[in-house]
Protein backbone atom coordinates (compact mmCIF):
# COMPACT_ATOMS: atom_id res chain seq x y z
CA UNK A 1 -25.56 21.19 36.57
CA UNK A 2 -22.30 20.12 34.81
CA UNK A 3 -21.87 17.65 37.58
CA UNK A 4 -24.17 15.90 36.17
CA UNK A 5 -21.76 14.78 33.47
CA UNK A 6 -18.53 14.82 35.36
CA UNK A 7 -16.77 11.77 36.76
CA UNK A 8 -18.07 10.69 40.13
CA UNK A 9 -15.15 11.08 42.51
CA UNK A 10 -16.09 12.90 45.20
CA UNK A 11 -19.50 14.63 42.60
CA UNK A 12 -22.30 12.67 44.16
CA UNK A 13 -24.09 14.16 41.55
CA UNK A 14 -22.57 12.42 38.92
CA UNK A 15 -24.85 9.88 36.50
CA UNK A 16 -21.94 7.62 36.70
CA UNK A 17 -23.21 6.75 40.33
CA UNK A 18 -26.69 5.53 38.61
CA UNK A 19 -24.97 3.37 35.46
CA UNK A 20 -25.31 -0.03 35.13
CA UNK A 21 -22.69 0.28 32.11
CA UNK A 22 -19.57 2.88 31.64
CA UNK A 23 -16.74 3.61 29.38
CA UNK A 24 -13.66 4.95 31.73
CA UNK A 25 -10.90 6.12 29.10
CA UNK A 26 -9.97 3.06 27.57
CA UNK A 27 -12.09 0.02 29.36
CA UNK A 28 -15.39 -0.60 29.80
CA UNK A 29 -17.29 -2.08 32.70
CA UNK A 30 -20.11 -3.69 33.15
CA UNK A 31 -22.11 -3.55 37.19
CA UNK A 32 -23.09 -7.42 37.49
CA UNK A 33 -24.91 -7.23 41.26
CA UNK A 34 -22.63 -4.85 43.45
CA UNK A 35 -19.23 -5.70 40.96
CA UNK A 36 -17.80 -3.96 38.40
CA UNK A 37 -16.93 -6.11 35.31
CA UNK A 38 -13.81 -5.54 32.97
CA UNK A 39 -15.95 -6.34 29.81
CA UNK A 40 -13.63 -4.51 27.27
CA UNK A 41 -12.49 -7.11 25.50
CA UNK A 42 -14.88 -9.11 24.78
CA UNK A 43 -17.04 -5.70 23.20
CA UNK A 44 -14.21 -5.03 21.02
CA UNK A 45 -14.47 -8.43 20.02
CA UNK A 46 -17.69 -8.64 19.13
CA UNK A 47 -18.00 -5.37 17.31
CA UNK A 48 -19.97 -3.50 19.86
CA UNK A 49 -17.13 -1.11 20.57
CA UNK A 50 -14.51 0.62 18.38
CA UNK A 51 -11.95 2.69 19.24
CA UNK A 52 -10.24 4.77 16.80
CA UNK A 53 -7.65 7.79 17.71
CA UNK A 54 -8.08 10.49 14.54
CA UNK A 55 -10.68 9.03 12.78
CA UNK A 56 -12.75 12.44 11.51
CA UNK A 57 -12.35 15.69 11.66
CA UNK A 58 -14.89 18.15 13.42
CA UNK A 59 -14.74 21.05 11.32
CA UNK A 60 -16.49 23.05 13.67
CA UNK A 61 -14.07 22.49 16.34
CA UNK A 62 -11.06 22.18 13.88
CA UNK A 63 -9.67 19.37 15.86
CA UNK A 64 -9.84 15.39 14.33
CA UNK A 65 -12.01 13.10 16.68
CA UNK A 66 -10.76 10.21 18.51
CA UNK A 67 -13.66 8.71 18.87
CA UNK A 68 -14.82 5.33 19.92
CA UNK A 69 -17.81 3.94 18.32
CA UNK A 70 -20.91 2.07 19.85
CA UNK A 71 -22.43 -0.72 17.98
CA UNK A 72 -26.31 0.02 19.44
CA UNK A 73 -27.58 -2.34 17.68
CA UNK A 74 -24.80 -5.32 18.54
CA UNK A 75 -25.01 -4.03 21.81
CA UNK A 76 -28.55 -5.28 22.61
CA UNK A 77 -28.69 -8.34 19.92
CA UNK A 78 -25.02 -9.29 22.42
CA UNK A 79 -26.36 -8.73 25.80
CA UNK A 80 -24.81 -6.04 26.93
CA UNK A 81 -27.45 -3.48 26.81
CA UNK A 82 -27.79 -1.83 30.54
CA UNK A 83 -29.89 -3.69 33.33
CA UNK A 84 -31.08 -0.64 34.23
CA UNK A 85 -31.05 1.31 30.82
CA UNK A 86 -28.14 3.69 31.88
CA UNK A 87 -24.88 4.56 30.47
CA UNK A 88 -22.28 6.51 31.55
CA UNK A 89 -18.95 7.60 29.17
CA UNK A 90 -15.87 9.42 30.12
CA UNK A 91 -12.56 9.69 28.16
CA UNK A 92 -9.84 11.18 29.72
CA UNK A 93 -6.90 9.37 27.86
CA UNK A 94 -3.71 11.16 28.14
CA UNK A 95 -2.34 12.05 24.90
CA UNK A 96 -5.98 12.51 22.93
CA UNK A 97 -6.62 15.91 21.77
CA UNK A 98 -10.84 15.47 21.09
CA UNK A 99 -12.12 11.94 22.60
CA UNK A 100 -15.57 11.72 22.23
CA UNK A 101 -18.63 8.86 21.96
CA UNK A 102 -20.78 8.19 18.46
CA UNK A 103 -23.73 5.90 18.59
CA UNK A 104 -24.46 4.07 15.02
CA UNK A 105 -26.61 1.25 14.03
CA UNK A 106 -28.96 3.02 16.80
CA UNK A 107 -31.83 3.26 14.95
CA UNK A 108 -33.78 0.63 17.37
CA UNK A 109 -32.82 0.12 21.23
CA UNK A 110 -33.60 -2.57 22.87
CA UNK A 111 -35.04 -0.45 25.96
CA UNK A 112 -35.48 2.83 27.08
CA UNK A 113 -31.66 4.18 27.46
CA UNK A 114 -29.73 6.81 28.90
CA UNK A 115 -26.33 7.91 28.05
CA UNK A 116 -24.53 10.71 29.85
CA UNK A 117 -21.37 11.50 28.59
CA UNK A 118 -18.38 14.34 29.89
CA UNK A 119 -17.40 14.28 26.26
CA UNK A 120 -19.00 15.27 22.76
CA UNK A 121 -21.48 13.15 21.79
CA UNK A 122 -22.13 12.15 18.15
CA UNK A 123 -25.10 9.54 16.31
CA UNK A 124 -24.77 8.85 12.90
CA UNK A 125 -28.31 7.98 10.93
CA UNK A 126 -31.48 7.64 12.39
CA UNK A 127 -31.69 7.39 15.67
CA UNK A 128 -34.18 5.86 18.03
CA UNK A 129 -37.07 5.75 14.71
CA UNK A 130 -37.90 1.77 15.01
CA UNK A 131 -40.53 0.95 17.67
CA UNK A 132 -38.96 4.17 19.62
CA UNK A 133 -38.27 3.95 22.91
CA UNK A 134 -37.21 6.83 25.80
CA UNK A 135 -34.20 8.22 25.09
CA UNK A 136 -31.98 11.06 26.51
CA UNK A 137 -28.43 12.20 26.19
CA UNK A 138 -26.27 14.59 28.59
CA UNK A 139 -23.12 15.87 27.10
CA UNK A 140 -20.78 18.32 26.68
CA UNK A 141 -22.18 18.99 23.48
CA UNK A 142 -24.17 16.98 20.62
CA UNK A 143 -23.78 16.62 17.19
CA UNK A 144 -26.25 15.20 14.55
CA UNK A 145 -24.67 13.55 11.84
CA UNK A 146 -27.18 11.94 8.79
CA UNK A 147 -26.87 8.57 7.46
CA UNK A 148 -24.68 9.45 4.64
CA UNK A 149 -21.63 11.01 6.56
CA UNK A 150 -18.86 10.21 5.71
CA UNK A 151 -15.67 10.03 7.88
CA UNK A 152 -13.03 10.17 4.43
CA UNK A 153 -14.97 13.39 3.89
CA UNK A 154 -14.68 15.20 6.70
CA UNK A 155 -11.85 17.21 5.94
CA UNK A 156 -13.30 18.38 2.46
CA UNK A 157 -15.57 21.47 2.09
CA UNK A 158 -19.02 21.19 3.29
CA UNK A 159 -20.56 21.02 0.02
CA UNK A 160 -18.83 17.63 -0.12
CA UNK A 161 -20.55 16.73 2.73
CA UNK A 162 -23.90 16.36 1.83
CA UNK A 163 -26.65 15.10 4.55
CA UNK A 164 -29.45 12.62 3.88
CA UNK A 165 -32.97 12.96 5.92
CA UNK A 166 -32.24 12.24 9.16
CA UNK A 167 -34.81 11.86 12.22
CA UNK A 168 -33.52 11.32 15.55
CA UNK A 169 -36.21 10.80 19.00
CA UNK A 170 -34.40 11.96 21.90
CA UNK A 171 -34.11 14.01 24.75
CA UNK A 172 -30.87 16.12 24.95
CA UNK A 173 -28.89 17.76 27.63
CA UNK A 174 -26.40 19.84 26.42
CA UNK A 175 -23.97 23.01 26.26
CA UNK A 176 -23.40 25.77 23.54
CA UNK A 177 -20.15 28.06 23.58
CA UNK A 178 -21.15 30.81 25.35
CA UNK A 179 -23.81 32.99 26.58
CA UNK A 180 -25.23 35.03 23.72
CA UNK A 181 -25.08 37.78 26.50
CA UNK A 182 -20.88 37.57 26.66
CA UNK A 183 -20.44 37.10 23.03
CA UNK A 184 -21.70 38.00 19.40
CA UNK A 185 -24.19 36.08 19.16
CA UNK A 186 -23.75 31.99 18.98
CA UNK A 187 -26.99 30.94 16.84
CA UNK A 188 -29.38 30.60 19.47
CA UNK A 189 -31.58 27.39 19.94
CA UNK A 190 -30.42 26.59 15.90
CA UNK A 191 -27.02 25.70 16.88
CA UNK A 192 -27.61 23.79 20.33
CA UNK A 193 -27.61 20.76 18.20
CA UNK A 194 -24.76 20.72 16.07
CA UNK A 195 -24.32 19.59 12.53
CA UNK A 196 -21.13 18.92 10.09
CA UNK A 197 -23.19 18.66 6.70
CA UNK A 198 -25.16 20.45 4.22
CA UNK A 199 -28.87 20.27 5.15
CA UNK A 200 -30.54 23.12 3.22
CA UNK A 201 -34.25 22.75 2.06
CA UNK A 202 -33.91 19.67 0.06
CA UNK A 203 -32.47 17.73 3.13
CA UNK A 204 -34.42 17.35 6.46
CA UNK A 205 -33.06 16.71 10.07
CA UNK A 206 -35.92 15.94 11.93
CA UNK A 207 -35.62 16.14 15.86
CA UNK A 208 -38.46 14.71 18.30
CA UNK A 209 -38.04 15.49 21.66
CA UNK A 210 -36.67 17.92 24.61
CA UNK A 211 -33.65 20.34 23.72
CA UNK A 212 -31.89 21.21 27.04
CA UNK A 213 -29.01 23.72 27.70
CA UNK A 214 -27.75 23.93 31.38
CA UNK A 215 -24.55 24.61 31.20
CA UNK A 216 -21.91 26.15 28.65
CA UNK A 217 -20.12 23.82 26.91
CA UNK A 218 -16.41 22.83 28.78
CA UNK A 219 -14.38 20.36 25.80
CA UNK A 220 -16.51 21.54 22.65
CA UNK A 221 -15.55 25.60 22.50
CA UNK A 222 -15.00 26.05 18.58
């Protein structure tokens, strides 16, 4: 099933093969009729896409995040939303230790959309709660972060890093460390999606949709 993620040389299996949009390491590329357009710059300009090598730290994995940052909202209101409501993401930049994607501003989409992604995944505030749409992710592993992260606080303790209610509508395809079978025991279905704030009773994630795990998780092991 982890094929499903992977790049698609010689993995016919691969959702790459069925994007109309994709982020290879550093570029992205947009499929305009059989042709694959360099489109990287002009995203970057714009604001859809940052790209930012250390910019928070994922205390669960204890390694900082270089992450690169989709504007969803910018991304429809500039065009670039996908023809056919696919997205693919890979990073495999030498010299990153923890690339990985995080949607913000996502809180409406301009169409149903699909992201599959061989890194971590990460969406900051709601997601998908305005007029919702179909949504699914695939990727190595998912993390729900509220609309008041905040990157400067990452490295503090996690009582600094208090969540706001959060509500994200999507269906998820995803990995967790290990079989509970091979290892004390990893948290079960409560730790498929993973989180990086205080919650607790005063502070609600809510989480509409399908919670998938195929495969055990290959870049996110912490």
């Amino acid at each position: 099933p982890h094929n499903l993620i992977e790049r698609g040389t010689s993995n016919p299996d691969s959702y790459e093969h069925k994007a109309a949009l994709k982020f290879i390491d550093n570029k992205v590329y947009q499929k305009i009729g059989a042709a694959w357009l360099d489109v990287t710059a002009d995203m970057t300009t714009k604001g859809i896409v940052t790209r930012t090598t250390n910019k928070f730290k994922d205390s669960r994995e204890n390694k900082t995040v270089d992450v690169t940052d989709l504007d969803v909202a910018k991304l429809y209101s500039e065009g670039y939303g996908p023809s056919n409501g696919v997205i693919y993401f890979s990073d495999k930049t030498a010299g990153l230790d923890y690339p990985a994607l995080r949607l913000k501003n996502a809180s409406e989409l301009g169409a149903g959309l699909t992201i599959a992604a061989e890194n971590p995944v990460y969406s900051q505030g709601h997601l998908n709660t305005t007029d919702k749409k179909p949504m699914a992710i695939l990727t190595d592993a998912y993390t729900i972060l509220s609309g008041s992260w905040d990157d400067t606080k990452s490295t503090l303790s996690t009582s600094s890093r208090v969540a706001s209610n959060t509500t994200v509508n999507v269906s998820f395809v995803t990995g967790d460390k290990k079989e509970t079978a091979s290892d004390p025991y990893q948290g079960g279905l409560a730790n498929l999606p993973r989180f990086m704030e205080a919650w607790g009773p005063s502070k609600t994630c809510t989480i509409r949709g399908s919670m998938v795990n195929l495969w055990n998780s290959v870049q996110s092991t912490g």
